[in-house]
PDB file of N, CA and C in Angstrom:
ATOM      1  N   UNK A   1       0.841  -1.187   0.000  1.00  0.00           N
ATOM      2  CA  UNK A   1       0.000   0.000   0.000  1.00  0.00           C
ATOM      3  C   UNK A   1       0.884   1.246   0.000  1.00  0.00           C
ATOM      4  N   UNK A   2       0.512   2.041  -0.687  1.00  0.00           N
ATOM      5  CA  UNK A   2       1.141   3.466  -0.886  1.00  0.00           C
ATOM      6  C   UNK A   2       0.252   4.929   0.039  1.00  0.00           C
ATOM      7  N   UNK A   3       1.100   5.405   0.491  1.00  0.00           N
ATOM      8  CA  UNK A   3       0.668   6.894   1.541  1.00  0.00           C
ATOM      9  C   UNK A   3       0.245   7.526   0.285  1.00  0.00           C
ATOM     10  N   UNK A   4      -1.693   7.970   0.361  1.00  0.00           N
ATOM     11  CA  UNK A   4      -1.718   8.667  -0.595  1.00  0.00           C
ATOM     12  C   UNK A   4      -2.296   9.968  -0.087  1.00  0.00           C
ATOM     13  N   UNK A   5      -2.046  10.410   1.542  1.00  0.00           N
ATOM     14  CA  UNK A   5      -2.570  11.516   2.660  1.00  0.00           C
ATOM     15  C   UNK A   5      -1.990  11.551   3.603  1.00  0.00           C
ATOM     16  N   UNK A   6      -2.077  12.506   4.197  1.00  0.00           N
ATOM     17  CA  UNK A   6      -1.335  12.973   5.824  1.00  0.00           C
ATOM     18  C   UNK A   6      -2.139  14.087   6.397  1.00  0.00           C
ATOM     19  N   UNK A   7      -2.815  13.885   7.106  1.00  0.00           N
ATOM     20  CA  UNK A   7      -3.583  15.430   8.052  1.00  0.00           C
ATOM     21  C   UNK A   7      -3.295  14.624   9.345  1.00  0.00           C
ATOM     22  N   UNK A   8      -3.235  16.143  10.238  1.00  0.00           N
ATOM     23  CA  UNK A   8      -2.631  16.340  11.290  1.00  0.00           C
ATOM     24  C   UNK A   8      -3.490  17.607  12.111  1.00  0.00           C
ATOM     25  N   UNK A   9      -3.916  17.367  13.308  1.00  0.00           N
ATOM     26  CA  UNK A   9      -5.079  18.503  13.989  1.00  0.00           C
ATOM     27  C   UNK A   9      -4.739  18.498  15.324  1.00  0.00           C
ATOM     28  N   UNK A  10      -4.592  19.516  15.696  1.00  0.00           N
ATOM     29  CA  UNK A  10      -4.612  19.952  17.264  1.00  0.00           C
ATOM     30  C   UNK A  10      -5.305  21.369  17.680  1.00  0.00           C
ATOM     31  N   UNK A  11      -5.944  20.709  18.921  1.00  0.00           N
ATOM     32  CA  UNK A  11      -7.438  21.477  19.204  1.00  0.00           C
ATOM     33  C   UNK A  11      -7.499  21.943  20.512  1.00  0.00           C
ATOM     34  N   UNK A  12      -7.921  22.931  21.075  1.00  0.00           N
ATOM     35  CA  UNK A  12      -7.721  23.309  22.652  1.00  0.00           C
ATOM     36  C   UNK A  12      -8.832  22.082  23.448  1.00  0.00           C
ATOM     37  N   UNK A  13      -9.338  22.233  24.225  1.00  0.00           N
ATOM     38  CA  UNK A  13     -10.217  20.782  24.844  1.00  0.00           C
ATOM     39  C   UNK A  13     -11.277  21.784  25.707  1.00  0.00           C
ATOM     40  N   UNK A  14     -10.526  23.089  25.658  1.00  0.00           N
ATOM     41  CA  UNK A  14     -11.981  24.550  26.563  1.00  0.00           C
ATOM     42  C   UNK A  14     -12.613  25.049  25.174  1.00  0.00           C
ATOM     43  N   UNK A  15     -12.331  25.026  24.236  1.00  0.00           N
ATOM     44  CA  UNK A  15     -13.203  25.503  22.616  1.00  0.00           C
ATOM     45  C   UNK A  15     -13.942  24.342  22.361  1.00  0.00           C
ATOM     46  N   UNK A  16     -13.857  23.371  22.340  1.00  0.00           N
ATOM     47  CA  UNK A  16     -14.980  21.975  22.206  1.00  0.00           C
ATOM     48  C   UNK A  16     -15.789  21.766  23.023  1.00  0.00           C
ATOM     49  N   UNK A  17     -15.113  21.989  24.709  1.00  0.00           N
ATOM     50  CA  UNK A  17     -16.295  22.236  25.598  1.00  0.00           C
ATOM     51  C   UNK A  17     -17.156  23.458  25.485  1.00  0.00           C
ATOM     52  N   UNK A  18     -16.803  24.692  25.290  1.00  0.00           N
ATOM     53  CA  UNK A  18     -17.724  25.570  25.100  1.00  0.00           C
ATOM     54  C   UNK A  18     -18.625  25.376  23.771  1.00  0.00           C
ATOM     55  N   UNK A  19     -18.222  24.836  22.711  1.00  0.00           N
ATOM     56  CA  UNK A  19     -19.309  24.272  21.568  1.00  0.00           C
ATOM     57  C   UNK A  19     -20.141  23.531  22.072  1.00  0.00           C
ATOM     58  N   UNK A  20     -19.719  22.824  22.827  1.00  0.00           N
ATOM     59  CA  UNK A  20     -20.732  21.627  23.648  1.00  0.00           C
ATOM     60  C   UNK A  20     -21.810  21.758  23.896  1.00  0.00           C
ATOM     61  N   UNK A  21     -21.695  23.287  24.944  1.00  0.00           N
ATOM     62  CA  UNK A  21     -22.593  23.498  25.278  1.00  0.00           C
ATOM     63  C   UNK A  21     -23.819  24.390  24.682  1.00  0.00           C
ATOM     64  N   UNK A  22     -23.680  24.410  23.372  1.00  0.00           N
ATOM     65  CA  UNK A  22     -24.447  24.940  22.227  1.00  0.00           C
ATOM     66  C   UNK A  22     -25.596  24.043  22.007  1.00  0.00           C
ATOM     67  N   UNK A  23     -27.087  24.338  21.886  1.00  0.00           N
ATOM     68  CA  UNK A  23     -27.985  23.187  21.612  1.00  0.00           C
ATOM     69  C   UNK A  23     -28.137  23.069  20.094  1.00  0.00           C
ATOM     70  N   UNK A  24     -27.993  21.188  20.001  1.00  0.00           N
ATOM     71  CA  UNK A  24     -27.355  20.847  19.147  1.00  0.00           C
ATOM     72  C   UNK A  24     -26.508  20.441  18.573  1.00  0.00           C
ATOM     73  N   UNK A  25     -25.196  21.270  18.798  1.00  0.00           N
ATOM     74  CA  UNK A  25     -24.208  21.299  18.406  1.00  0.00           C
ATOM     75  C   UNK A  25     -23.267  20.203  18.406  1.00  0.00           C
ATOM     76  N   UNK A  26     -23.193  19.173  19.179  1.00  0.00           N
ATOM     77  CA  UNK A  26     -22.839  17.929  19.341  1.00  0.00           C
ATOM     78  C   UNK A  26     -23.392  16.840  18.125  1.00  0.00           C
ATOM     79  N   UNK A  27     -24.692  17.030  18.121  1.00  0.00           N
ATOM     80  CA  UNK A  27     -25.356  16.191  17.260  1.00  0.00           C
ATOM     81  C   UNK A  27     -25.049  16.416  15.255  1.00  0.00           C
ATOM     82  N   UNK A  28     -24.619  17.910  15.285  1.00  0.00           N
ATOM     83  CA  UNK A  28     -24.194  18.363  14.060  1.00  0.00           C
ATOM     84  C   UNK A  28     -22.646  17.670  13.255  1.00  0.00           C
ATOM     85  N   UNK A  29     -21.891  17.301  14.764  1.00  0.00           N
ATOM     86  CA  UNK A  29     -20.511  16.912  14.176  1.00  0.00           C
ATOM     87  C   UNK A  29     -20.386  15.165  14.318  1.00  0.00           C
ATOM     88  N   UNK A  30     -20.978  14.741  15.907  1.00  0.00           N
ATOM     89  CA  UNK A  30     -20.524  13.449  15.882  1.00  0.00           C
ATOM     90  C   UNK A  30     -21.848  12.602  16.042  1.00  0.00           C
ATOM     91  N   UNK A  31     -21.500  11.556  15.635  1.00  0.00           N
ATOM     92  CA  UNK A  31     -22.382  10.354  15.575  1.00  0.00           C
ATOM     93  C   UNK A  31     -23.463  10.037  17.271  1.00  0.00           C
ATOM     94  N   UNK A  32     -24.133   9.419  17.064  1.00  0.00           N
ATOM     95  CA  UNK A  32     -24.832   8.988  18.547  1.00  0.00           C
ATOM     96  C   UNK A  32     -23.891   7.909  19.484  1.00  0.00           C
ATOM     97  N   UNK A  33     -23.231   7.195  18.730  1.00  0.00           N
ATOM     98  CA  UNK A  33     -22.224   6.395  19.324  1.00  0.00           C
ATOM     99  C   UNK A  33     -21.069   7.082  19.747  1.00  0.00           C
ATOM    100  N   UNK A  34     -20.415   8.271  18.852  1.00  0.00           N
ATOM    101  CA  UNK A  34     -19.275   8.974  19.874  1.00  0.00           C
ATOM    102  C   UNK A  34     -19.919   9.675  20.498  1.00  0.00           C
ATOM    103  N   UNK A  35     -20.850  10.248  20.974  1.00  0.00           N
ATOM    104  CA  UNK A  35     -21.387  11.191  21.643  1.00  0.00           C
ATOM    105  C   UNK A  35     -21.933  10.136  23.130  1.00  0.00           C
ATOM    106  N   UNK A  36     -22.347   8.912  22.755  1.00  0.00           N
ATOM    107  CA  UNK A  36     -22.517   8.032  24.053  1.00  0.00           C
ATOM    108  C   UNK A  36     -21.157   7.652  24.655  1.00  0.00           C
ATOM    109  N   UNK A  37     -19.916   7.322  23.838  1.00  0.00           N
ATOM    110  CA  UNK A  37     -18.881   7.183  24.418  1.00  0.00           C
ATOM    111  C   UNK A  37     -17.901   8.010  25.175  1.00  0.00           C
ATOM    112  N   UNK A  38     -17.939   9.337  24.593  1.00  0.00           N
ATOM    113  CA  UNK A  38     -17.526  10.216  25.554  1.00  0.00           C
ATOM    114  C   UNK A  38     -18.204  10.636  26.738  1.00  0.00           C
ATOM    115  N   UNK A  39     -19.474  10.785  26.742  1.00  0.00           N
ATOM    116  CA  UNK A  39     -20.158  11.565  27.821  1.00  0.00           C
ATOM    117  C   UNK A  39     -20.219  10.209  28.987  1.00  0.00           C
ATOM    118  N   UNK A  40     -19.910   8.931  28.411  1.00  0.00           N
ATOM    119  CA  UNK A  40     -19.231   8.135  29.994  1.00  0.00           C
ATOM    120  C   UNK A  40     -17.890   7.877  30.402  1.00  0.00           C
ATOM    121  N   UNK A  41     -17.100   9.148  29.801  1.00  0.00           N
ATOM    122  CA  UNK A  41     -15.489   8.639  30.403  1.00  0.00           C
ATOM    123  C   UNK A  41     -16.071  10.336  31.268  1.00  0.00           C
ATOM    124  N   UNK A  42     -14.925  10.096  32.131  1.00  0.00           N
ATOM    125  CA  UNK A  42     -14.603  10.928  33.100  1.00  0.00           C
ATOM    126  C   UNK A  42     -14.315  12.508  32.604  1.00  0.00           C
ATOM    127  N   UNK A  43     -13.308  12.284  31.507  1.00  0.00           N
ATOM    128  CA  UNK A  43     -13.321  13.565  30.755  1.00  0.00           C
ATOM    129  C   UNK A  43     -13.692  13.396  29.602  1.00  0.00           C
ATOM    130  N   UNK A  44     -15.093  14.119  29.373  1.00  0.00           N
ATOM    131  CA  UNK A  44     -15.976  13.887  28.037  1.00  0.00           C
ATOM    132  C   UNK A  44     -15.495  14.926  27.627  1.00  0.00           C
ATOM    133  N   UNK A  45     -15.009  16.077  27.857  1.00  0.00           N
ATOM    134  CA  UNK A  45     -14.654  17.161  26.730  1.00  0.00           C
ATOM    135  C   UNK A  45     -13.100  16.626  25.982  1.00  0.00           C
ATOM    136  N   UNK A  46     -12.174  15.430  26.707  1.00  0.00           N
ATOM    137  CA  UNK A  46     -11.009  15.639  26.206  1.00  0.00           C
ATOM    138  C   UNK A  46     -11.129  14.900  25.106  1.00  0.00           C
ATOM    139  N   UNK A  47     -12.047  13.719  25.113  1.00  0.00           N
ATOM    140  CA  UNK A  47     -12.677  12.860  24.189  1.00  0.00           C
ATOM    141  C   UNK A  47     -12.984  13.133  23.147  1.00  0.00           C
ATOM    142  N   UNK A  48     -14.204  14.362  23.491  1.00  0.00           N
ATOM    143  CA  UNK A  48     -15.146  15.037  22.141  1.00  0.00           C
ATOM    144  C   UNK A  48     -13.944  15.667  21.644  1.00  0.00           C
ATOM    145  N   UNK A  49     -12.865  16.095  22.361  1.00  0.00           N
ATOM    146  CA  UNK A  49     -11.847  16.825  21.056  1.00  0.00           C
ATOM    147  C   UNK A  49     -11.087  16.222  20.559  1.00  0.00           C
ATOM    148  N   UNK A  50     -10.357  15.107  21.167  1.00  0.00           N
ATOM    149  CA  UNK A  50      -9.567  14.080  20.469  1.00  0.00           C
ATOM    150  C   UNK A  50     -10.570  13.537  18.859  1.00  0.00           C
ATOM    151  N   UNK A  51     -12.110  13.644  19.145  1.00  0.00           N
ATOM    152  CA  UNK A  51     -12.317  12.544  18.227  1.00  0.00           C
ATOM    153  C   UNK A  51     -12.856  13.687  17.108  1.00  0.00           C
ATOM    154  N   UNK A  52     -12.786  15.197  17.422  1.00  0.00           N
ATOM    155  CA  UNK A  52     -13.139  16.216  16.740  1.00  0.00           C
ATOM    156  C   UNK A  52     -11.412  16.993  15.733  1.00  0.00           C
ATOM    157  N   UNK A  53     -10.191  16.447  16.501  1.00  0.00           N
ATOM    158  CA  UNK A  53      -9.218  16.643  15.617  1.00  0.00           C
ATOM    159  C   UNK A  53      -9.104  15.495  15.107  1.00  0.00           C
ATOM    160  N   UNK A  54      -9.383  14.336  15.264  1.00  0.00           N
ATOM    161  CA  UNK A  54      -9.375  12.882  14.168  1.00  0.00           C
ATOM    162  C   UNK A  54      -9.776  13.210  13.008  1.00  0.00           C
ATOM    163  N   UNK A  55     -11.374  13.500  13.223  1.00  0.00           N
ATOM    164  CA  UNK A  55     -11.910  13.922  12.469  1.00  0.00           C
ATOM    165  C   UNK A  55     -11.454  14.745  11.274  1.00  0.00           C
ATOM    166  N   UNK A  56     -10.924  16.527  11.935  1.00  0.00           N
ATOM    167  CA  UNK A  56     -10.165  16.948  11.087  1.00  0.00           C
ATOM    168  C   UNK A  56      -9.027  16.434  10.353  1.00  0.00           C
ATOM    169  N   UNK A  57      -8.115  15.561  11.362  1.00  0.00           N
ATOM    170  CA  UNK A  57      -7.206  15.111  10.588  1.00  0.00           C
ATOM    171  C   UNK A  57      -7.259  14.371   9.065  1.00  0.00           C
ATOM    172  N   UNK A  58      -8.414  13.634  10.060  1.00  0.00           N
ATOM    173  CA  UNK A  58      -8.844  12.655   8.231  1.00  0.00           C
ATOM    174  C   UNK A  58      -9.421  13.438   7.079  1.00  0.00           C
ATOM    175  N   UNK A  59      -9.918  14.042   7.636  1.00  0.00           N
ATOM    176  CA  UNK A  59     -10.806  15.424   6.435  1.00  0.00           C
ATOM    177  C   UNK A  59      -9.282  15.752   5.749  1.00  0.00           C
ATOM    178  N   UNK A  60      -8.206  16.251   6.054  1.00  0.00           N
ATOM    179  CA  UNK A  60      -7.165  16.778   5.746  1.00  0.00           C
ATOM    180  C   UNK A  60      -5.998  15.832   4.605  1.00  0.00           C
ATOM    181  N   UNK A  61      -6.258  14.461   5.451  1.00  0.00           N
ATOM    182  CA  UNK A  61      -5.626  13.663   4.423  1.00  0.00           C
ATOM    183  C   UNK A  61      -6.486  12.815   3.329  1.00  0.00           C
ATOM    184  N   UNK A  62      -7.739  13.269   3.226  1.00  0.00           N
ATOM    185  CA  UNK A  62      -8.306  12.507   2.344  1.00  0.00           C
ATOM    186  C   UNK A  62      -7.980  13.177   1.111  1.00  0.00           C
ATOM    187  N   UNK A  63      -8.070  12.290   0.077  1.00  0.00           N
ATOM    188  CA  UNK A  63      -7.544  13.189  -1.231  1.00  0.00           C
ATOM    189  C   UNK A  63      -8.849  14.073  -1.961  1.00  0.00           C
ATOM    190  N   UNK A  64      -9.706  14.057  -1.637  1.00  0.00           N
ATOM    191  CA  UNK A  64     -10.851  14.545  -2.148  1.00  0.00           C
ATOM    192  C   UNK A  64     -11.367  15.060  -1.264  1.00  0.00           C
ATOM    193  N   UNK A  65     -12.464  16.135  -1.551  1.00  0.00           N
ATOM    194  CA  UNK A  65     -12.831  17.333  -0.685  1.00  0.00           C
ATOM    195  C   UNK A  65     -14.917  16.780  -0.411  1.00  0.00           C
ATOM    196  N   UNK A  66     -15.366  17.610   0.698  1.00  0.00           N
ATOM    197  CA  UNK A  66     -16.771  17.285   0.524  1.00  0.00           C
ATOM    198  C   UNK A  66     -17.481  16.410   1.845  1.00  0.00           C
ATOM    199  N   UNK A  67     -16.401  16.165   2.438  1.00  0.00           N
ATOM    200  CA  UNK A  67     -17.074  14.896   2.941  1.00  0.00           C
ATOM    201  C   UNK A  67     -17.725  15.367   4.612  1.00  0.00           C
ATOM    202  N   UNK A  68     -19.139  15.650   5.010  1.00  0.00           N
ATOM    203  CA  UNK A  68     -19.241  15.911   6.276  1.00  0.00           C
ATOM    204  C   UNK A  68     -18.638  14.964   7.598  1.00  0.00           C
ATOM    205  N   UNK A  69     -18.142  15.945   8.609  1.00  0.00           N
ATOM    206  CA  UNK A  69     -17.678  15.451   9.619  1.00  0.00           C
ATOM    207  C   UNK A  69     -18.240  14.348  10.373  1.00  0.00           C
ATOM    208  N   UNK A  70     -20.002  14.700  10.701  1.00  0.00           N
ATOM    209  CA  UNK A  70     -20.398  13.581  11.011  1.00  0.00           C
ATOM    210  C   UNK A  70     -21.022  12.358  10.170  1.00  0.00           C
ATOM    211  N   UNK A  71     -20.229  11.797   8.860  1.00  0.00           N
ATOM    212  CA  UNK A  71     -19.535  11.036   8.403  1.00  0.00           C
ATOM    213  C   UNK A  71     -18.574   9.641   8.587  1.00  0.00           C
ATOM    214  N   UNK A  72     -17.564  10.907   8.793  1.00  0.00           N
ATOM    215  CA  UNK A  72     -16.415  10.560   9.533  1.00  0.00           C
ATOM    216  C   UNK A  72     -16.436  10.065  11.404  1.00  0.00           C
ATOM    217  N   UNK A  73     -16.045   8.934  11.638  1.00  0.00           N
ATOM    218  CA  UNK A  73     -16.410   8.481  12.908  1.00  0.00           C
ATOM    219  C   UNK A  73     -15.854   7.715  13.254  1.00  0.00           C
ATOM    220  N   UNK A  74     -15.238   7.879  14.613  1.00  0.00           N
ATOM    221  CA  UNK A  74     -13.977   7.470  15.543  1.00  0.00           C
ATOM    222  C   UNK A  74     -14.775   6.207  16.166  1.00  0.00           C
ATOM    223  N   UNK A  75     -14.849   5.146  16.424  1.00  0.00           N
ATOM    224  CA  UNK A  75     -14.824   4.335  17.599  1.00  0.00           C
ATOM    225  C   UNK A  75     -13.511   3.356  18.387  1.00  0.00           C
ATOM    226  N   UNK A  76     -13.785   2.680  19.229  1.00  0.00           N
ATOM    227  CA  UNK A  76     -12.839   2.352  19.965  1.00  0.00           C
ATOM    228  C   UNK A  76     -13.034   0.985  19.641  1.00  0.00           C
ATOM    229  N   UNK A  77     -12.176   0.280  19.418  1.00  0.00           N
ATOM    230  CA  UNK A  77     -12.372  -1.443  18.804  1.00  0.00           C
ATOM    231  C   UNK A  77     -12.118  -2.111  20.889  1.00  0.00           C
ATOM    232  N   UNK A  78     -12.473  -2.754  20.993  1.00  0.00           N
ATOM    233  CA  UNK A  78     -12.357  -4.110  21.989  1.00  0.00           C
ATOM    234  C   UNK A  78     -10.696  -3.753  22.456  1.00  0.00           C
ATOM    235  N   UNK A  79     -10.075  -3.941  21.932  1.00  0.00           N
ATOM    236  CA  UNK A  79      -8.817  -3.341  22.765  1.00  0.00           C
ATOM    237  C   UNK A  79      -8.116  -1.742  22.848  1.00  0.00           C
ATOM    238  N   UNK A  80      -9.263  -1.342  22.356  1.00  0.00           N
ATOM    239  CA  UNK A  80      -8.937   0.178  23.038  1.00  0.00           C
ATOM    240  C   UNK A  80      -8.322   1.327  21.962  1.00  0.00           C
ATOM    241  N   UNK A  81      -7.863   0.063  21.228  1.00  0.00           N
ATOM    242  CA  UNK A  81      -7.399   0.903  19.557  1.00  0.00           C
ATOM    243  C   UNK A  81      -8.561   2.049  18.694  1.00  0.00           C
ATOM    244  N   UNK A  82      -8.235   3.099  18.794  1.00  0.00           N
ATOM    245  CA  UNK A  82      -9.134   3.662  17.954  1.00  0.00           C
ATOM    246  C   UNK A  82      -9.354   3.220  16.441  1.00  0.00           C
ATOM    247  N   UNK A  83     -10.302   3.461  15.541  1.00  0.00           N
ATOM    248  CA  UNK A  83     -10.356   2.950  14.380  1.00  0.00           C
ATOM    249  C   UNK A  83     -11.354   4.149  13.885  1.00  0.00           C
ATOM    250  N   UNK A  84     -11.220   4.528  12.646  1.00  0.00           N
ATOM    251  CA  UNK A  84     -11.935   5.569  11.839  1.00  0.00           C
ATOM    252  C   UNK A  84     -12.555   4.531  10.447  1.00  0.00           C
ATOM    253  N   UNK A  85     -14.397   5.186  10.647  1.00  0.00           N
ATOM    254  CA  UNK A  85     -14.968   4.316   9.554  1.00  0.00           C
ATOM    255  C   UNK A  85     -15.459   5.719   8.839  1.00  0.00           C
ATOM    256  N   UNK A  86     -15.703   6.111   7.872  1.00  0.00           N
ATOM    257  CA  UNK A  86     -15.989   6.968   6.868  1.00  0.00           C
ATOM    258  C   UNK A  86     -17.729   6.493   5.735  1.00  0.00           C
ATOM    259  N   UNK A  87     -18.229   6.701   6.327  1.00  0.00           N
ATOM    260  CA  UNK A  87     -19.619   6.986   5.394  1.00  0.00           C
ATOM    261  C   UNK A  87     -19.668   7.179   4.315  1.00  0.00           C
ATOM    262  N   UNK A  88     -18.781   6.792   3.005  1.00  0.00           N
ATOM    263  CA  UNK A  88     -18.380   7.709   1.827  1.00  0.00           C
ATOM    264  C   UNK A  88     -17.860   6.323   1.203  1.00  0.00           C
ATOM    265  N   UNK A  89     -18.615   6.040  -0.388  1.00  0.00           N
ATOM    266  CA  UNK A  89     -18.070   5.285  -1.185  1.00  0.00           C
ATOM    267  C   UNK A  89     -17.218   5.555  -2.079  1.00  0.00           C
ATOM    268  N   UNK A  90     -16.446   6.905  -1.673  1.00  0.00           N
ATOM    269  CA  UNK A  90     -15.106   7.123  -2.464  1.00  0.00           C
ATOM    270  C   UNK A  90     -13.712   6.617  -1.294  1.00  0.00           C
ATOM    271  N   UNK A  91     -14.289   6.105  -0.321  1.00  0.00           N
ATOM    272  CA  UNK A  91     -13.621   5.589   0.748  1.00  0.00           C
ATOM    273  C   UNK A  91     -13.033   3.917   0.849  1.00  0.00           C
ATOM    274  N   UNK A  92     -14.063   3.588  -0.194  1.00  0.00           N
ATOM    275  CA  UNK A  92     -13.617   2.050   0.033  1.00  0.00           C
ATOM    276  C   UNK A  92     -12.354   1.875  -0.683  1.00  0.00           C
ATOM    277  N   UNK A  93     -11.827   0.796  -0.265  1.00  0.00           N
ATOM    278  CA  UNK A  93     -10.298   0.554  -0.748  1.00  0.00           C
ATOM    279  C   UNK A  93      -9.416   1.214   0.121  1.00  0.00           C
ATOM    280  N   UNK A  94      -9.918   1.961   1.003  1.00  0.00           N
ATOM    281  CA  UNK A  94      -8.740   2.769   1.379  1.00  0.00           C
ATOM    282  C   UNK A  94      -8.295   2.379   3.031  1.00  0.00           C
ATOM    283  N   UNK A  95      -7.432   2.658   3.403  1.00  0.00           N
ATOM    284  CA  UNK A  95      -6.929   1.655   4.758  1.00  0.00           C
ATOM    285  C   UNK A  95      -6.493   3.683   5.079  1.00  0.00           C
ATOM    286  N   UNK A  96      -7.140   3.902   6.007  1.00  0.00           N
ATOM    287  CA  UNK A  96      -7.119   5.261   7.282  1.00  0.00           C
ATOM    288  C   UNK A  96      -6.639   4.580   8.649  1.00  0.00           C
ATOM    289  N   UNK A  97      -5.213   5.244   8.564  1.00  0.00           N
ATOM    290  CA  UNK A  97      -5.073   4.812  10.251  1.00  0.00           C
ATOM    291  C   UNK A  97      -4.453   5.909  10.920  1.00  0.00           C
ATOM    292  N   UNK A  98      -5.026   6.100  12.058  1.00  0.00           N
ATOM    293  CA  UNK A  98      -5.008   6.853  13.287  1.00  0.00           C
ATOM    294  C   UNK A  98      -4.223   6.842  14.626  1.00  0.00           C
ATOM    295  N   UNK A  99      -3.871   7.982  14.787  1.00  0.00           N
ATOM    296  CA  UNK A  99      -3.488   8.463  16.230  1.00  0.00           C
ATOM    297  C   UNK A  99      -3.681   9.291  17.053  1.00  0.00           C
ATOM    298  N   UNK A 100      -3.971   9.182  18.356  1.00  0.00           N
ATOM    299  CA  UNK A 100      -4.700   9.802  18.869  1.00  0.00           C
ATOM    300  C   UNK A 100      -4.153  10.314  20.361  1.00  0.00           C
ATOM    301  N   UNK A 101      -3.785  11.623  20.565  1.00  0.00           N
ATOM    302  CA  UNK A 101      -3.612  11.252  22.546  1.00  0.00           C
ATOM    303  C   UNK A 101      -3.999  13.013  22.619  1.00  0.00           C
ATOM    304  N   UNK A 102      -4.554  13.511  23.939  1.00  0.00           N
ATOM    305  CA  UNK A 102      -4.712  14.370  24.203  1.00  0.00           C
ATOM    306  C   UNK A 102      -4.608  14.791  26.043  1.00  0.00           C
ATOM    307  N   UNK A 103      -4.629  16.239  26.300  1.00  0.00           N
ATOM    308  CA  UNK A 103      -4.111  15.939  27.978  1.00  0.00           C
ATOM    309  C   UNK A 103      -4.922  16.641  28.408  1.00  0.00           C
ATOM    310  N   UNK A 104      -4.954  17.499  29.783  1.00  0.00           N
ATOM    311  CA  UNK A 104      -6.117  18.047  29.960  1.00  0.00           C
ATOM    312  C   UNK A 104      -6.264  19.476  29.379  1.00  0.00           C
ATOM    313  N   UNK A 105      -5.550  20.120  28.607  1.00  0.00           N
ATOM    314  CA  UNK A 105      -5.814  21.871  27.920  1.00  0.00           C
ATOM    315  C   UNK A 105      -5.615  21.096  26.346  1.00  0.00           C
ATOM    316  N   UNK A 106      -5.301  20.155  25.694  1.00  0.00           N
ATOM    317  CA  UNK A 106      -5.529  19.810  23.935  1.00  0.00           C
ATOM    318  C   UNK A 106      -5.013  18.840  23.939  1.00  0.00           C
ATOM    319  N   UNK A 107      -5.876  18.432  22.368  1.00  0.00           N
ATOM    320  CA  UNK A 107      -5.816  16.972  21.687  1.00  0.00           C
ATOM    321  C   UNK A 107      -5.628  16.857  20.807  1.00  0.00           C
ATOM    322  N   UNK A 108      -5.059  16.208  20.039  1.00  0.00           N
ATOM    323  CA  UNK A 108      -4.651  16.195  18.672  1.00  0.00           C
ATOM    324  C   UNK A 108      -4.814  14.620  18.430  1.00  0.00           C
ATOM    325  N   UNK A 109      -4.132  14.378  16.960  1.00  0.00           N
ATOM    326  CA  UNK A 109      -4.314  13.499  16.118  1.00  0.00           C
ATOM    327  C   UNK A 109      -4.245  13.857  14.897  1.00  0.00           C
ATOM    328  N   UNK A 110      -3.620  12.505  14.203  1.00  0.00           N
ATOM    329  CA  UNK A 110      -2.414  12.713  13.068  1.00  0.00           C
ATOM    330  C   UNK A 110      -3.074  11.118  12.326  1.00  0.00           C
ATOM    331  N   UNK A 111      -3.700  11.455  10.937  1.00  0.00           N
ATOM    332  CA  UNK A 111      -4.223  10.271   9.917  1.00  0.00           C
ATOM    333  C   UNK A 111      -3.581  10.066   9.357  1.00  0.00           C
ATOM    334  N   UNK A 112      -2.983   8.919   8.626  1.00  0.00           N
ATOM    335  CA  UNK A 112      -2.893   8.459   7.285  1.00  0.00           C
ATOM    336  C   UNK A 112      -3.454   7.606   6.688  1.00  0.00           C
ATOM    337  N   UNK A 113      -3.450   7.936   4.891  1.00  0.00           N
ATOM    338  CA  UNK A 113      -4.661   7.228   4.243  1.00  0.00           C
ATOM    339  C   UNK A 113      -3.562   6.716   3.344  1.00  0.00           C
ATOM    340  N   UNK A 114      -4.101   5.517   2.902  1.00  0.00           N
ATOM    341  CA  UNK A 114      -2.846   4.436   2.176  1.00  0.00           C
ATOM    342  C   UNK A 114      -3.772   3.794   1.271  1.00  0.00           C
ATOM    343  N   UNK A 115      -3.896   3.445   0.214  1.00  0.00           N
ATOM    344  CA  UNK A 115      -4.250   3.185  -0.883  1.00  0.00           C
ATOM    345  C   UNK A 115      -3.411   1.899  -1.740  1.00  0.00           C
TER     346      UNK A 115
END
């Protein structure tokens, strides 16, 4: 497989919480499943931003433009590994892999898409 992307996002974790608290606004970017998974860890804002620069990240390395965020969607596989699935049949074929860590003031995360 060949690197055919690279995006890279880092996000404050007090600008995602203050979106948060916008009505709505949660439901506009992430799925019902990241939105149930963060709001039961301990720190749901560091979460919602880790999985809100994923997000960007992948937006960044995809080679084509268009694609809405909540789309794009972070879950956590059985051992804890994050994994990004994409809503988009210009997506298939393509192997997106992720990284992810954030602390308590920002979060980031860094995609690559391989083809």
């Amino acid at each position: 497989m060949k690197i055919i992307g690279l995006g890279t996002d880092i996000v404050e974790v007090k600008r995602i919480q203050a979106f948060a608290q916008k009505p709505g606004a949660l439901e506009r970017i992430f799925s019902a499943q990241e939105i149930a998974y963060c709001r039961a860890r301990k720190n749901e804002y560091q979460h919602l931003a880790v999985r809100f620069a994923a997000k960007e990240a992948v937006y960044k390395a995809l080679p084509f433009a268009g694609i809405a965020f909540k789309k794009i969607q972070v879950v956590n596989l059985e051992s804890g590994r994050p994994e990004v699935r994409v809503e988009d049949e210009r997506c298939q074929g393509l192997c997106i892999l992720i990284s992810l860590s954030h602390t308590e003031s920002y979060a980031t995360a860094v995609a690559v898409v391989q083809q």
